[in-house]
Protein backbone atom coordinates (compact mmCIF):
# COMPACT_ATOMS: atom_id res chain seq x y z
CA UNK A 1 -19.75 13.34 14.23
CA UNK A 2 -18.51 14.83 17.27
CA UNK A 3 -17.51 18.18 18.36
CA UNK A 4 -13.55 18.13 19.64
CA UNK A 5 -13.71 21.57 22.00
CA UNK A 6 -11.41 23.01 24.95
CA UNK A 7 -10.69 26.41 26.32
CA UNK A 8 -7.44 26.20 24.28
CA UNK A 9 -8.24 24.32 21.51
CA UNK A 10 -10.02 25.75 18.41
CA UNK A 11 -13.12 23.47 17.94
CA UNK A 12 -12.87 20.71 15.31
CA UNK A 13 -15.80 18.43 13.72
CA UNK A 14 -14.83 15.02 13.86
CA UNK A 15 -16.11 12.40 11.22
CA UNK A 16 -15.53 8.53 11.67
CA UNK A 17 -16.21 7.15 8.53
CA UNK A 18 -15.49 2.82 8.43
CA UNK A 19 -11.70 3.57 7.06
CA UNK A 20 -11.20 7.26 7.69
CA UNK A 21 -11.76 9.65 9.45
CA UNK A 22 -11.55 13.31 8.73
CA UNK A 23 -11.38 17.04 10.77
CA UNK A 24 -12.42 19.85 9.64
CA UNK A 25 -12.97 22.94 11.55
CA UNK A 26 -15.14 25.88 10.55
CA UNK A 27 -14.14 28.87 8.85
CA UNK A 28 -14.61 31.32 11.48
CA UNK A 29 -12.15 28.93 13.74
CA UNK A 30 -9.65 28.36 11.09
CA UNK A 31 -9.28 32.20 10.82
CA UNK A 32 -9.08 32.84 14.48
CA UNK A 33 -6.21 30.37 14.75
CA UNK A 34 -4.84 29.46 11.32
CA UNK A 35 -1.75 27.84 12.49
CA UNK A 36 -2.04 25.79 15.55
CA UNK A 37 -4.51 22.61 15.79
CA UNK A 38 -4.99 20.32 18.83
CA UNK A 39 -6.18 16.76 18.55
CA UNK A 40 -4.16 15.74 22.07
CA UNK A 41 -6.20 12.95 24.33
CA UNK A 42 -9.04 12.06 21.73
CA UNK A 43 -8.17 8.39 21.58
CA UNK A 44 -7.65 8.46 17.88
CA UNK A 45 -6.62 5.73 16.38
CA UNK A 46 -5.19 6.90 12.95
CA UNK A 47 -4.09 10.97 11.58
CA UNK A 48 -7.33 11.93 10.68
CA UNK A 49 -7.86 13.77 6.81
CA UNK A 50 -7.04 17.43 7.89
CA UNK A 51 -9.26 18.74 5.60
CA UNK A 52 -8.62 23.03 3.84
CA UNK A 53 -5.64 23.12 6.81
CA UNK A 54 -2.58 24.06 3.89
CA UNK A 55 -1.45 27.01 7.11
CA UNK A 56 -1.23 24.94 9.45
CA UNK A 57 1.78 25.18 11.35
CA UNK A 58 1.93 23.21 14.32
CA UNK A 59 -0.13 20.00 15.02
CA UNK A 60 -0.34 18.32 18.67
CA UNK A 61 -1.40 14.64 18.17
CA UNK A 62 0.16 13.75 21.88
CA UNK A 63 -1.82 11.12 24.07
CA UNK A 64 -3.70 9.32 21.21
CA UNK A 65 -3.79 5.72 20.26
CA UNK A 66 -2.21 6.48 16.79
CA UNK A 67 0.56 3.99 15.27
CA UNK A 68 1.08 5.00 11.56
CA UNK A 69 1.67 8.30 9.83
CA UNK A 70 -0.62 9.02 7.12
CA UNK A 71 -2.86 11.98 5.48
CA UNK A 72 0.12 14.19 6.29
CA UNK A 73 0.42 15.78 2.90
CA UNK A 74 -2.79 17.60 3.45
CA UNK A 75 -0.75 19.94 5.70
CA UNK A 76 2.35 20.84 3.66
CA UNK A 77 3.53 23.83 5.53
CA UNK A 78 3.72 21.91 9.53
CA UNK A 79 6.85 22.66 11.12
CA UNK A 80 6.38 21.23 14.66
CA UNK A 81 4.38 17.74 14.86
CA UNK A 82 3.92 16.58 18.49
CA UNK A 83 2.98 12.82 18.36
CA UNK A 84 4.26 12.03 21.81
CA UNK A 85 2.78 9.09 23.53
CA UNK A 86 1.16 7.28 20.65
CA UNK A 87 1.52 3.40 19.83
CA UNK A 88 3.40 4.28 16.59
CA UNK A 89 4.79 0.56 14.83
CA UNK A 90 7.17 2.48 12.69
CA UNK A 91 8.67 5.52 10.69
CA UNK A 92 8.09 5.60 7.45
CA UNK A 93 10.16 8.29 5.88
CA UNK A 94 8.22 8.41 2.47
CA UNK A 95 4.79 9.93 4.93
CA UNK A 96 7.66 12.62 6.29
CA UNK A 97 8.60 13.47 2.97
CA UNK A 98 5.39 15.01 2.20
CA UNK A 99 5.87 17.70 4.52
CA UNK A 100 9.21 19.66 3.85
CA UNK A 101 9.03 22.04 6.32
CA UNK A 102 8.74 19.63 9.25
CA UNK A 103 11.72 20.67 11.49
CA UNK A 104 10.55 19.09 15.24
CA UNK A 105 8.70 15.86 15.83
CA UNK A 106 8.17 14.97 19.19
């Protein structure tokens, strides 16, 4: 488990688990910024399991290591997903289906 903290960034517990891995940020910082989550430069390898993020809005996943979409239906309500600068293989429409509201992905 590591702590994923920056000045702008809410903080976020990571968990690398052998085949997932999951973020989930406390309470207090899910109420202070409800919307907006930054994962950008963490060398992930894979989405990880947002886990009780249903508001989020916008999700920066820029400057990872990431090359499939997946776990993206626990965030039905994103509109902006920035997943610049990843090593994604290919687009699978059937992961961007899950989330409706999408309208930019970067």
């Amino acid at each position: 488990i590591f702590d994923v903290s920056r000045e702008e960034t809410i903080q976020a517990k990571m968990i690398k688990e052998p085949k997932v891995s999951t973020c989930q940020r406390s309470v207090e910082d899910r109420r202070a910024n409800p919307e907006r989550l930054n994962l950008d430069r963490l060398k992930l390898q894979q989405i990880p399991e947002l886990r009780n993020e249903q508001n989020l809005k916008l999700l920066n996943l820029q400057n990872n290591e990431i090359e499939c979409l997946q776990y993206l239906d626990c965030v039905p309500n994103l509109i902006f997903l920035d997943f610049y600068h990843n090593k994604l293989q290919h687009l699978d429409g059937t992961q961007l289906e899950k989330i409706a509201q999408l309208r930019v992905f970067m």
